[in-house]
PDB file of N, CA and C in Angstrom:
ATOM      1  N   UNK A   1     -31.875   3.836  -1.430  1.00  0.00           N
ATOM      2  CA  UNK A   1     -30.973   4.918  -1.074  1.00  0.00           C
ATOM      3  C   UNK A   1     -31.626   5.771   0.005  1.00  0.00           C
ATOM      4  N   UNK A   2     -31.173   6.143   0.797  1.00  0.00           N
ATOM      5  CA  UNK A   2     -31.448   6.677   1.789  1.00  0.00           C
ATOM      6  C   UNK A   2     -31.739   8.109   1.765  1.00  0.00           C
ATOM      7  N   UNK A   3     -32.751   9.239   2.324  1.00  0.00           N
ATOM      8  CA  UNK A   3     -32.861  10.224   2.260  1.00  0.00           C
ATOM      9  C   UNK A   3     -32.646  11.014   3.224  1.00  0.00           C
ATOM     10  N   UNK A   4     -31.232  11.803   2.384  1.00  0.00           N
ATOM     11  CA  UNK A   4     -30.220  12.476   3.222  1.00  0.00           C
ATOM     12  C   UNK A   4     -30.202  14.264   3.404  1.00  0.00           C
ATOM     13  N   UNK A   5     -30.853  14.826   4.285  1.00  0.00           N
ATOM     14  CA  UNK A   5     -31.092  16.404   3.950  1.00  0.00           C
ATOM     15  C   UNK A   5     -29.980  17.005   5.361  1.00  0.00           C
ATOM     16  N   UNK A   6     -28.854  17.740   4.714  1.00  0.00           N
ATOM     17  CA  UNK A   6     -28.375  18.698   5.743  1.00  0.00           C
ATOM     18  C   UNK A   6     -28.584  19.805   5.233  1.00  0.00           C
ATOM     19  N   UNK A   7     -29.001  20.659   6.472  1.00  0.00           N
ATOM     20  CA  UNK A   7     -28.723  22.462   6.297  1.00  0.00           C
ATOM     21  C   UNK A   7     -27.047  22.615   6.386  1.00  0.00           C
ATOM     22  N   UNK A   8     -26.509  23.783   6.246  1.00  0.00           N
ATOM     23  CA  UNK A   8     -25.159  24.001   5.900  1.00  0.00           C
ATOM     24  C   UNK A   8     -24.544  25.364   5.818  1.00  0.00           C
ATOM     25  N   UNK A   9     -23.604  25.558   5.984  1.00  0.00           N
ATOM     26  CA  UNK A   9     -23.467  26.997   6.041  1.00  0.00           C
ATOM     27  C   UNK A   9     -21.932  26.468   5.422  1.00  0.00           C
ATOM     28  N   UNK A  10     -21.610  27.648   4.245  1.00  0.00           N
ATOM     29  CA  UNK A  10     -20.318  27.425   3.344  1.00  0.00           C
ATOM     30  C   UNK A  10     -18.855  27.413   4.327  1.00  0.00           C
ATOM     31  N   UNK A  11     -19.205  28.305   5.305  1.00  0.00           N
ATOM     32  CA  UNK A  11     -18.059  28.814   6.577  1.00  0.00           C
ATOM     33  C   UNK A  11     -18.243  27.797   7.674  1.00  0.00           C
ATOM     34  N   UNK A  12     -18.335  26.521   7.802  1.00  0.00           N
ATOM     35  CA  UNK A  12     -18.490  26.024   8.740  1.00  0.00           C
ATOM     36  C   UNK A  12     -17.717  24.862   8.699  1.00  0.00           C
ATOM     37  N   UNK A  13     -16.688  24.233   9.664  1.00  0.00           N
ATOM     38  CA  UNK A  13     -15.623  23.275   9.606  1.00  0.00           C
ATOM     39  C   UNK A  13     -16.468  22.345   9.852  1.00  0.00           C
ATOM     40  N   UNK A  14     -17.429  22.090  11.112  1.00  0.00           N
ATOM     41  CA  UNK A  14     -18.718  21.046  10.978  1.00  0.00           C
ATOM     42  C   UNK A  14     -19.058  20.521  10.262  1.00  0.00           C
ATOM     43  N   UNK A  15     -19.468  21.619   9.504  1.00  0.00           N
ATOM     44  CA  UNK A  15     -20.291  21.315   8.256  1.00  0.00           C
ATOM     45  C   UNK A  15     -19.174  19.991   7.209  1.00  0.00           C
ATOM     46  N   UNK A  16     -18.281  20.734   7.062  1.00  0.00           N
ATOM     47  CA  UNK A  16     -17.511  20.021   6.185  1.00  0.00           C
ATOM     48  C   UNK A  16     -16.690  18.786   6.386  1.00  0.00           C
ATOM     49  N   UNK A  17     -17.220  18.806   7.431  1.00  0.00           N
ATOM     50  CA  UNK A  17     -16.843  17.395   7.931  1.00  0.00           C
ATOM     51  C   UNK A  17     -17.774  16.200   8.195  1.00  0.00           C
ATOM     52  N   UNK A  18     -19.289  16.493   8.271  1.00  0.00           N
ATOM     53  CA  UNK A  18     -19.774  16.157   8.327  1.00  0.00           C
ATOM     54  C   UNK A  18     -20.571  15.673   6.513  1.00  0.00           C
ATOM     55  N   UNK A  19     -20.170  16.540   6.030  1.00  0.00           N
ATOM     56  CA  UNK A  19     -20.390  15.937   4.429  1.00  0.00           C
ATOM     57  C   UNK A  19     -19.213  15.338   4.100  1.00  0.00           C
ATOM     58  N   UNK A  20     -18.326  15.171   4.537  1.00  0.00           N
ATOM     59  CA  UNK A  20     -16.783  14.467   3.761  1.00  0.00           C
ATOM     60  C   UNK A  20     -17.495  12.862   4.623  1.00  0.00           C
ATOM     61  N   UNK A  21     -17.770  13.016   5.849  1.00  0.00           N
ATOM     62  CA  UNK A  21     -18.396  11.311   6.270  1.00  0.00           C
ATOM     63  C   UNK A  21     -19.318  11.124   5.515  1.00  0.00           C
ATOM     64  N   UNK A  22     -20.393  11.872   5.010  1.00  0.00           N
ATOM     65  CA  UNK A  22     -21.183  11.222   4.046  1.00  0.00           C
ATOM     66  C   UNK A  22     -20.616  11.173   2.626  1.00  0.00           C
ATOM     67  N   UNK A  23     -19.830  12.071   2.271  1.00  0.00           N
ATOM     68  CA  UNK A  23     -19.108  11.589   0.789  1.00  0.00           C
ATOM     69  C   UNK A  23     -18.180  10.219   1.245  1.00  0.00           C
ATOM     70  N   UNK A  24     -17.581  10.311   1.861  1.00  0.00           N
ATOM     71  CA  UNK A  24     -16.528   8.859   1.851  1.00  0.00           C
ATOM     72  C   UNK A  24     -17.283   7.803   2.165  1.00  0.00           C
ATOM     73  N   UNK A  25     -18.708   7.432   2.272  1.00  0.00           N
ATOM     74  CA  UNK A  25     -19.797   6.305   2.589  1.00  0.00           C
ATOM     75  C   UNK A  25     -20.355   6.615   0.855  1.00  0.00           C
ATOM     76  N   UNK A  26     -20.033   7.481   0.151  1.00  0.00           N
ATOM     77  CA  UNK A  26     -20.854   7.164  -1.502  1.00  0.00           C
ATOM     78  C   UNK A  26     -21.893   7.509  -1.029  1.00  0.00           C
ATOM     79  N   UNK A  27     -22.444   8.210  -0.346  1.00  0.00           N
ATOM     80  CA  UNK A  27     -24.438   8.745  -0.255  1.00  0.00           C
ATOM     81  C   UNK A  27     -24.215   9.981  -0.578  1.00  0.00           C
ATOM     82  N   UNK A  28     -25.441  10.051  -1.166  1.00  0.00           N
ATOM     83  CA  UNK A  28     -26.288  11.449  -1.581  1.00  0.00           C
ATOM     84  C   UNK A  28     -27.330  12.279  -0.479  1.00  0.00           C
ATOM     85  N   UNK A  29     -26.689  13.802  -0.505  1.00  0.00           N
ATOM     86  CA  UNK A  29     -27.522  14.437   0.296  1.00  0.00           C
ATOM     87  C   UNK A  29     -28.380  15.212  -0.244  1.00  0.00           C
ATOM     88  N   UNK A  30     -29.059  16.010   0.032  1.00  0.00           N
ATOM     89  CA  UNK A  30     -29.531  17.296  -0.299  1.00  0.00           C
ATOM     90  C   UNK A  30     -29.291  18.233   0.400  1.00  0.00           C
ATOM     91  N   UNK A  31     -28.099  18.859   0.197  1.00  0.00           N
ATOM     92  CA  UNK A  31     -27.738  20.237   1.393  1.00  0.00           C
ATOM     93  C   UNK A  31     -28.870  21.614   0.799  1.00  0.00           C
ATOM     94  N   UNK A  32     -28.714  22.121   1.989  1.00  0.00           N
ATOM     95  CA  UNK A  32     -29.453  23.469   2.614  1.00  0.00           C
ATOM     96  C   UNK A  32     -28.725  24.238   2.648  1.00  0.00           C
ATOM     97  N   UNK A  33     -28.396  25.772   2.189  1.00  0.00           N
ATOM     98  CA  UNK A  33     -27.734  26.373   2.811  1.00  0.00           C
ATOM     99  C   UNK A  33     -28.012  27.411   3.594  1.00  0.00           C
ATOM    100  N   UNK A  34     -28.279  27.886   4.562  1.00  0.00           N
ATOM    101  CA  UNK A  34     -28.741  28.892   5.252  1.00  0.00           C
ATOM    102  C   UNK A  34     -27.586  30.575   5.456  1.00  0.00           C
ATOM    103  N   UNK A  35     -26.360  30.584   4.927  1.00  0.00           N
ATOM    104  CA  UNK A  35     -25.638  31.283   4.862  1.00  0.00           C
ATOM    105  C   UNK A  35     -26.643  32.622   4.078  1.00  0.00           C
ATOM    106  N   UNK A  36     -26.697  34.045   5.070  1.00  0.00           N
ATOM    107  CA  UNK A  36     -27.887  35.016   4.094  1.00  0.00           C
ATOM    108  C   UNK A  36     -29.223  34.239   3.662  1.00  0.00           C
ATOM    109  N   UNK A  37     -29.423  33.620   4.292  1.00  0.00           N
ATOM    110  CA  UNK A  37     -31.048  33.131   4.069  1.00  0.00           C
ATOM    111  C   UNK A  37     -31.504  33.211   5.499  1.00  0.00           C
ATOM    112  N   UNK A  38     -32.518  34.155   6.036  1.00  0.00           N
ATOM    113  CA  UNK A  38     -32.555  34.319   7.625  1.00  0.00           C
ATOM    114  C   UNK A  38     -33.846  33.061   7.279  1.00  0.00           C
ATOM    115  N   UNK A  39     -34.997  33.053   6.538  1.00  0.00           N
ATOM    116  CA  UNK A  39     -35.664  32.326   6.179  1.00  0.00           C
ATOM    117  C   UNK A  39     -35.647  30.901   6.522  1.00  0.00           C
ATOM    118  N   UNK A  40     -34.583  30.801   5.826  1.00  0.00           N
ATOM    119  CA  UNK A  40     -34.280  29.435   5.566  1.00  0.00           C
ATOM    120  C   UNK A  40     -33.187  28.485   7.185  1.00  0.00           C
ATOM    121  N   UNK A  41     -32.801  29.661   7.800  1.00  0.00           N
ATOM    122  CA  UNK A  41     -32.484  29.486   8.944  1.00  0.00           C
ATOM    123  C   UNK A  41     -33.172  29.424  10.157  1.00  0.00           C
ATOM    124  N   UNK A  42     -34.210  29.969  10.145  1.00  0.00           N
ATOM    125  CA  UNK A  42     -35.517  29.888  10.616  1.00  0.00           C
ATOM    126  C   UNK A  42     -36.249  28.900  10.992  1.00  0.00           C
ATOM    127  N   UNK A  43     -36.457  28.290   9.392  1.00  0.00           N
ATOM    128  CA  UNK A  43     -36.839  27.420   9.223  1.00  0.00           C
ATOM    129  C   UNK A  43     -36.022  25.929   9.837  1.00  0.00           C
ATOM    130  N   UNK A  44     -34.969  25.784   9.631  1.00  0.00           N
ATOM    131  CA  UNK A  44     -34.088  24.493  10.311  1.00  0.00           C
ATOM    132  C   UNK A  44     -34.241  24.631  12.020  1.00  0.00           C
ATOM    133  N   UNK A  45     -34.654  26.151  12.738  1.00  0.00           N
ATOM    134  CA  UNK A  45     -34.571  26.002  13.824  1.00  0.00           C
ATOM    135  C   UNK A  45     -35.931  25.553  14.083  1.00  0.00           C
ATOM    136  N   UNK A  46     -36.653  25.824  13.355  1.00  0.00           N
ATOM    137  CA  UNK A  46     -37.958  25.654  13.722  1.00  0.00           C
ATOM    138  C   UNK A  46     -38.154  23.871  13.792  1.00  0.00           C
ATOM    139  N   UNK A  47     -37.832  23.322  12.602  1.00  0.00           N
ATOM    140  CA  UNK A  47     -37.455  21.580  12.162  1.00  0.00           C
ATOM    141  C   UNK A  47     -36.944  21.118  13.422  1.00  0.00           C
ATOM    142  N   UNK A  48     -35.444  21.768  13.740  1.00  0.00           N
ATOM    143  CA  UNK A  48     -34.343  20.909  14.556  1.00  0.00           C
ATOM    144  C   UNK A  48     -34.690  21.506  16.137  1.00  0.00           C
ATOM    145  N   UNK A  49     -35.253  22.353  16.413  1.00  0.00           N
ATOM    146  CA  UNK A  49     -34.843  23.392  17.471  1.00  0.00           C
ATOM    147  C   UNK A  49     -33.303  23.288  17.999  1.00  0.00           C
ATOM    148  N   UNK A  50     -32.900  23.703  16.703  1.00  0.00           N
ATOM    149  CA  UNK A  50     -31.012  24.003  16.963  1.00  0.00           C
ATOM    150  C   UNK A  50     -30.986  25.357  16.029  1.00  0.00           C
ATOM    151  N   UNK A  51     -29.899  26.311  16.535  1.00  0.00           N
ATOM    152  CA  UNK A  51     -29.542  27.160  16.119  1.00  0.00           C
ATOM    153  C   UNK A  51     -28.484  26.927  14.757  1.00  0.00           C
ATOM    154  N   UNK A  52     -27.762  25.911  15.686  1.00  0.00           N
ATOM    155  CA  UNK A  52     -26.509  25.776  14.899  1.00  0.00           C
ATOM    156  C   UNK A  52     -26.552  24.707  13.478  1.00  0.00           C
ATOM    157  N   UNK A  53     -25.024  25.008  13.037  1.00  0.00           N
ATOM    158  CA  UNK A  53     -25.123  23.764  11.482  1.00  0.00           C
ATOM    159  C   UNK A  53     -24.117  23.462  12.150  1.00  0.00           C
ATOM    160  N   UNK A  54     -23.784  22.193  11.298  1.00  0.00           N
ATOM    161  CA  UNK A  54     -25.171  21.302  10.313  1.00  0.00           C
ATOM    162  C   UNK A  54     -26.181  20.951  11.775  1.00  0.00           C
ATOM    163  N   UNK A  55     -27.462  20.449  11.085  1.00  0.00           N
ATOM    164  CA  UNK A  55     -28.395  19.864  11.113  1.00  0.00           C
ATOM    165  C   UNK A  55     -28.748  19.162   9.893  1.00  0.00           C
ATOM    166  N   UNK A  56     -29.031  17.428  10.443  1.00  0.00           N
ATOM    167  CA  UNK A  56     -28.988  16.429   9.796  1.00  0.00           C
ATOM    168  C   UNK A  56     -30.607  16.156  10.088  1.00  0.00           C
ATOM    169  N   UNK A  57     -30.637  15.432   8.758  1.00  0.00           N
ATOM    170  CA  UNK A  57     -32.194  14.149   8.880  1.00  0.00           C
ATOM    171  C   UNK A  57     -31.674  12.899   7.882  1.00  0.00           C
ATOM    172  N   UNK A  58     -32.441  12.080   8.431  1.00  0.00           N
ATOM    173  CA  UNK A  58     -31.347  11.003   7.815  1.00  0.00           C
ATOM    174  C   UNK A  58     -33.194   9.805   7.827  1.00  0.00           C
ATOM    175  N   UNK A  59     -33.734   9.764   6.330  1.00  0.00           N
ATOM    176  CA  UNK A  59     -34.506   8.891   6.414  1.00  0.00           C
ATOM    177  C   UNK A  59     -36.302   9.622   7.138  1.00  0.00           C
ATOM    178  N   UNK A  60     -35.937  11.390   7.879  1.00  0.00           N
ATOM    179  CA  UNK A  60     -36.855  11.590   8.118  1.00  0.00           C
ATOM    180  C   UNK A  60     -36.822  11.596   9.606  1.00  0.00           C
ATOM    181  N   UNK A  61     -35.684  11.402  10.238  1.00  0.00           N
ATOM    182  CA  UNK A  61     -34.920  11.196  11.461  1.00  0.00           C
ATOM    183  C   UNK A  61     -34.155  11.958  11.802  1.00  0.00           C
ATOM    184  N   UNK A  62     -34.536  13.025  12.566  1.00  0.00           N
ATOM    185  CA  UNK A  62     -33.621  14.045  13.389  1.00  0.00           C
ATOM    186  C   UNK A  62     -32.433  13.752  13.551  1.00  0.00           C
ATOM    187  N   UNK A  63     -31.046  13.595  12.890  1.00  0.00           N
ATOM    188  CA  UNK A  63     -29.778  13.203  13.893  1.00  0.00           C
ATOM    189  C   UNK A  63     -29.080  14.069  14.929  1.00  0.00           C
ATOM    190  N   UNK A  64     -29.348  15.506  14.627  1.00  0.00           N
ATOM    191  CA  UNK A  64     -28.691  16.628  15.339  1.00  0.00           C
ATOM    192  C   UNK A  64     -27.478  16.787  14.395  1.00  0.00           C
ATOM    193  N   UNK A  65     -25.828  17.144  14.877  1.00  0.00           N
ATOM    194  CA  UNK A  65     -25.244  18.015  13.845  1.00  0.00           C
ATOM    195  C   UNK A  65     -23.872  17.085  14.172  1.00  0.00           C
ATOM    196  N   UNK A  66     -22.772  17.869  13.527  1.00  0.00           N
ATOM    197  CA  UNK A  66     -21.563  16.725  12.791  1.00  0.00           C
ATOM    198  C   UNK A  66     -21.668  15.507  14.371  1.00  0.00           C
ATOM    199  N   UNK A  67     -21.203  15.982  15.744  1.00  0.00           N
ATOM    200  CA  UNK A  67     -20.973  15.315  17.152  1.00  0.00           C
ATOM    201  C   UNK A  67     -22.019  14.499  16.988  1.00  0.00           C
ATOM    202  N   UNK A  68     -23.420  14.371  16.494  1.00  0.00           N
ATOM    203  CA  UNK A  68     -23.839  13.085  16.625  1.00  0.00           C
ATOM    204  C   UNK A  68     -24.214  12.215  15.577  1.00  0.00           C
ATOM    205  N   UNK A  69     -23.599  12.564  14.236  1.00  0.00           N
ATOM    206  CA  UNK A  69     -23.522  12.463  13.293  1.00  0.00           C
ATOM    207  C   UNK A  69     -22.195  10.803  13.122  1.00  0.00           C
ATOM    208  N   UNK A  70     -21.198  11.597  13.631  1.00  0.00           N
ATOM    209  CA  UNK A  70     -19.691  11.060  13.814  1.00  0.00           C
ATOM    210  C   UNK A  70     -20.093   9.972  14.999  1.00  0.00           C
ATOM    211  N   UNK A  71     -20.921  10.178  16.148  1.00  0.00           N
ATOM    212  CA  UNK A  71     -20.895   9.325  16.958  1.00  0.00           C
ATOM    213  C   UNK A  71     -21.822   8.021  16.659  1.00  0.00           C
ATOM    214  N   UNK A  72     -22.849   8.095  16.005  1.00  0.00           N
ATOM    215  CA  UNK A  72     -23.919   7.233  15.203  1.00  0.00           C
ATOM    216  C   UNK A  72     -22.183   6.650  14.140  1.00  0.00           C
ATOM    217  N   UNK A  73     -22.126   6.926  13.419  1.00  0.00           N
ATOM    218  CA  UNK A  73     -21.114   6.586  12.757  1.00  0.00           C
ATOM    219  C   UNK A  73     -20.115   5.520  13.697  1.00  0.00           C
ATOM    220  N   UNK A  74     -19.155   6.129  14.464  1.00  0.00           N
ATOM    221  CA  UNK A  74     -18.475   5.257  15.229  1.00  0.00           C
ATOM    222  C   UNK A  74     -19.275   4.055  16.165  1.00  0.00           C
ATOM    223  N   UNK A  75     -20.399   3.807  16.346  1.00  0.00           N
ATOM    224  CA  UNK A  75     -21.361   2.718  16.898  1.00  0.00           C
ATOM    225  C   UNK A  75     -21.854   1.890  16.005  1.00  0.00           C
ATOM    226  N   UNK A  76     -21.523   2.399  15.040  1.00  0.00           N
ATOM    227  CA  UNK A  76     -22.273   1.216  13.910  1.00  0.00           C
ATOM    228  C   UNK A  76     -23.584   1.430  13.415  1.00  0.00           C
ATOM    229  N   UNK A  77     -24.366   2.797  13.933  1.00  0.00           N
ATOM    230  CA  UNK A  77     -25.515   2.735  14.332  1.00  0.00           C
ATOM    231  C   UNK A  77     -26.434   3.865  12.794  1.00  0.00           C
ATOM    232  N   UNK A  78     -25.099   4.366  12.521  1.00  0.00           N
ATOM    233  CA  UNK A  78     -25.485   5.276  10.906  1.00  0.00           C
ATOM    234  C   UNK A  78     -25.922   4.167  10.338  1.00  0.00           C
ATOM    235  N   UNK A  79     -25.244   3.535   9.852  1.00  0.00           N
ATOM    236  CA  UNK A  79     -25.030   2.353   8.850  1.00  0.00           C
ATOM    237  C   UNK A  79     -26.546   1.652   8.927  1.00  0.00           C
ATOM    238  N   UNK A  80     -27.336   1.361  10.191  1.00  0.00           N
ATOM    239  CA  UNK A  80     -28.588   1.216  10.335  1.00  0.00           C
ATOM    240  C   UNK A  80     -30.044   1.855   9.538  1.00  0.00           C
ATOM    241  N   UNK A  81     -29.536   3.152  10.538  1.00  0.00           N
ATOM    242  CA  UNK A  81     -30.513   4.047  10.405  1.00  0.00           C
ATOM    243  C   UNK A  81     -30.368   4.137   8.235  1.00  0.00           C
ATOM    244  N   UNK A  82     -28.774   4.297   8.026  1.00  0.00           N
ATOM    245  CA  UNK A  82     -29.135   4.491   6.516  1.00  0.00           C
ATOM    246  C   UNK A  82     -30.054   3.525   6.096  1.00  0.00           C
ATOM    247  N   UNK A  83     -29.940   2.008   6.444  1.00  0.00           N
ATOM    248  CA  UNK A  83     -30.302   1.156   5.610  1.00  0.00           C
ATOM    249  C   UNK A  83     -32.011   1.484   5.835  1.00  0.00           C
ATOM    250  N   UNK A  84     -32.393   2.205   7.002  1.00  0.00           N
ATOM    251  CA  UNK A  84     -33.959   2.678   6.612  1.00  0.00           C
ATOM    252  C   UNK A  84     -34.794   1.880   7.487  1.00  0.00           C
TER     253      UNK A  84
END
């Protein structure tokens, strides 16, 4: 199984779209939420150097956020990286 960590923010359409592609594939993530956590937001910029959510790791692998998330996806190329 693949090790799946997004940061996340509860208010974010990204976000939730980007976990509905990983729920409709059956994988398990470990979301983050950075919503009131300056900390913990901090911290993902510091990881991703991105401001924004989501921010994905997939296996330990930077993906960046839902746009390259969805585009790995449409190439065939998630499906890879999941298998590790």
């Amino acid at each position: 199984m693949a090790d799946i960590i997004i940061y996340s923010s509860n208010y974010c359409p990204f976000c939730s779209r980007a976990k509905h592609l990983l729920d409709s594939k059956g994988l398990s993530y470990r979301e983050i939420g950075v919503d009131g956590q300056p900390a913990v937001r901090a911290e993902m910029t510091r990881l991703a150097g991105r401001t924004s959510v989501p921010q994905i790791w997939i296996n330990g692998t930077h993906v960046g956020g839902c746009d390259e998330l969805l585009a790995l996806d449409r190439t065939g190329k998630l499906d890879t990286l999941l298998a590790g």
